[in-house]
Protein backbone atom coordinates (compact mmCIF):
# COMPACT_ATOMS: atom_id res chain seq x y z
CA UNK A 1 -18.77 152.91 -160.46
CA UNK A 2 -17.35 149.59 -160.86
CA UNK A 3 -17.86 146.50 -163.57
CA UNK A 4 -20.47 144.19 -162.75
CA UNK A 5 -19.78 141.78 -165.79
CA UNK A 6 -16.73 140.68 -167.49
CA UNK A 7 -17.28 139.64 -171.37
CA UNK A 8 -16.47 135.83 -171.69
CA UNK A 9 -16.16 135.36 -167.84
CA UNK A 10 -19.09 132.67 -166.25
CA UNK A 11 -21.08 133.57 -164.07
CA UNK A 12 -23.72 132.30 -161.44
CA UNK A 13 -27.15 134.49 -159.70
CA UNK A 14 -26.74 134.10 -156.27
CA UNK A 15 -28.71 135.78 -153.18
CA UNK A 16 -26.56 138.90 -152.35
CA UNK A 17 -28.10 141.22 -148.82
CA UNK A 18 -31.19 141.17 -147.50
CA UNK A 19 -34.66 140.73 -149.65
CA UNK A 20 -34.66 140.03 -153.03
CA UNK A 21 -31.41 140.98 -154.00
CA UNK A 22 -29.23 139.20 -156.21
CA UNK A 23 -25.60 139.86 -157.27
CA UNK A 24 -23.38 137.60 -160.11
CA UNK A 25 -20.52 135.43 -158.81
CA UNK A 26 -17.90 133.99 -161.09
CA UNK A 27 -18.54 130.48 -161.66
CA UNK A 28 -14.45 128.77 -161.84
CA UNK A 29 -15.02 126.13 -164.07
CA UNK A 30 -12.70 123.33 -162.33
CA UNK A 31 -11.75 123.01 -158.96
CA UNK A 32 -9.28 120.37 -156.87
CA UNK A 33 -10.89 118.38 -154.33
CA UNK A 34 -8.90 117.27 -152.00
CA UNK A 35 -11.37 114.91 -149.91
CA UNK A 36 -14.65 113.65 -149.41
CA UNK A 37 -17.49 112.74 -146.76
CA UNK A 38 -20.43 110.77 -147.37
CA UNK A 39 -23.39 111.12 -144.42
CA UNK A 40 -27.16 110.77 -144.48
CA UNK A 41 -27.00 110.50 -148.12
CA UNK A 42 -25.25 114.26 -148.04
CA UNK A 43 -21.73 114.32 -149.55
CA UNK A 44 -19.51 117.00 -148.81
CA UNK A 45 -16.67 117.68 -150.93
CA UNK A 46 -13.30 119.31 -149.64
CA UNK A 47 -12.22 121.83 -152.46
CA UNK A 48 -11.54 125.71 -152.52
CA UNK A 49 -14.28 126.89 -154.24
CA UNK A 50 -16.47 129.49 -156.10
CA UNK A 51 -19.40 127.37 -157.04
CA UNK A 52 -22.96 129.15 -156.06
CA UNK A 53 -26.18 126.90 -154.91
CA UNK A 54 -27.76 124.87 -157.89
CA UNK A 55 -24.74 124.41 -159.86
CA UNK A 56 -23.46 121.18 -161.51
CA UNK A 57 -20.54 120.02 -161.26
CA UNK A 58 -19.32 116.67 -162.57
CA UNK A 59 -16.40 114.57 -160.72
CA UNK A 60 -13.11 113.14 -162.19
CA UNK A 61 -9.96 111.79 -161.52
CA UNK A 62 -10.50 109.65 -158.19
CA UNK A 63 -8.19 107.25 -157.37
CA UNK A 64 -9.11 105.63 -153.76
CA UNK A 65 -12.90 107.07 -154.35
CA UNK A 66 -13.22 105.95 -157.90
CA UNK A 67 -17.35 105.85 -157.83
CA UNK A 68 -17.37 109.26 -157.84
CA UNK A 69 -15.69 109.45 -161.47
CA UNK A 70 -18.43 110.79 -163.71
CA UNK A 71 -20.71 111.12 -160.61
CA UNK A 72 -22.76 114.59 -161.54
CA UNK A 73 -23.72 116.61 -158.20
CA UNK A 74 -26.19 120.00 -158.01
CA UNK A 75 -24.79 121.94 -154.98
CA UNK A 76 -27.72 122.05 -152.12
CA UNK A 77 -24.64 124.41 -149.94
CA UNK A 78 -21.25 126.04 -150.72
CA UNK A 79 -18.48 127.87 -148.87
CA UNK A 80 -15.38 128.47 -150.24
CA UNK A 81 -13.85 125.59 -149.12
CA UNK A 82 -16.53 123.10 -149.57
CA UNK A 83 -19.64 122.31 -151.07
CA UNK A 84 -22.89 119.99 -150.51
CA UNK A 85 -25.33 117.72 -152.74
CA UNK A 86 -27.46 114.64 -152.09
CA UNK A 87 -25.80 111.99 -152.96
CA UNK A 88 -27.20 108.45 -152.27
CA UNK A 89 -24.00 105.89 -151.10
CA UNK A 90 -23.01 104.48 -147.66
CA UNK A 91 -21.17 106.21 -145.10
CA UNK A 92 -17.77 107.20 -146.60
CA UNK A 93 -14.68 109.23 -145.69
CA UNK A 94 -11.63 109.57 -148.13
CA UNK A 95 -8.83 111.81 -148.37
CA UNK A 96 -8.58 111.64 -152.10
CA UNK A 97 -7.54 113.92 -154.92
CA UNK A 98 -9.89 114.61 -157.91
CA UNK A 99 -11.61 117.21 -159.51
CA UNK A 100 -14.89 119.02 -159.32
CA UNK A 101 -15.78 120.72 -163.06
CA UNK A 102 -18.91 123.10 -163.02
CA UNK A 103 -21.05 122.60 -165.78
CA UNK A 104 -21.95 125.43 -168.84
CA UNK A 105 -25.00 127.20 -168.23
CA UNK A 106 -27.09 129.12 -170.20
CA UNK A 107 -29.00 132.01 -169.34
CA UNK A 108 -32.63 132.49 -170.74
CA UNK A 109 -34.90 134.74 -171.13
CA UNK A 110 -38.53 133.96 -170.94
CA UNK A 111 -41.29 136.97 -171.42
CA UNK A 112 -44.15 136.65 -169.73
């Protein structure tokens, strides 16, 4: 046996093995980025990282890239050292430092 859930710890759904499975990651609620690349209207953002697919995360504390202060992103990929979202902006690289804060979620249940 082995805990699946931690009380007061976030967590994220995210596709875990082959069809329809699903397993809970833990969702770290602020990350450092340590650069950024804007392509194709795709952003990538440099930061080690536990963030799943869908989250939000809202950007702060750019210095050199200082439109992406308050900029809020949903994550189209992740590893765990970057992540992905559509951004609309010129091409842009930056080696900047900032952070990446994952926004609360809620889980809900709906019966059908």
């Amino acid at each position: 046996m082995s805990t699946s859930y931690i009380y007061g710890t976030d967590y994220t759904i995210v596709p875990y093995g082959p069809y329809h499975q699903y397993g809970l990651q833990v969702l770290t609620s602020t990350v450092v980025v340590t650069g950024v690349n804007i392509s194709n209207n795709v952003i990538t953002v440099i930061a080690n990282n536990e963030f799943g697919i869908g989250s939000s995360v809202t950007l702060n504390g750019f210095t050199n890239s200082s439109f992406l202060n308050g900029q809020v992103l949903t994550i189209a990929t992740a590893t765990s050292s970057f992540f992905t979202a559509t951004f609309t902006y010129p091409s842009y690289v930056g080696i900047d430092s900032g952070t990446a804060m994952a926004a609360p979620f809620k889980i809900i249940n709906r019966y059908l």
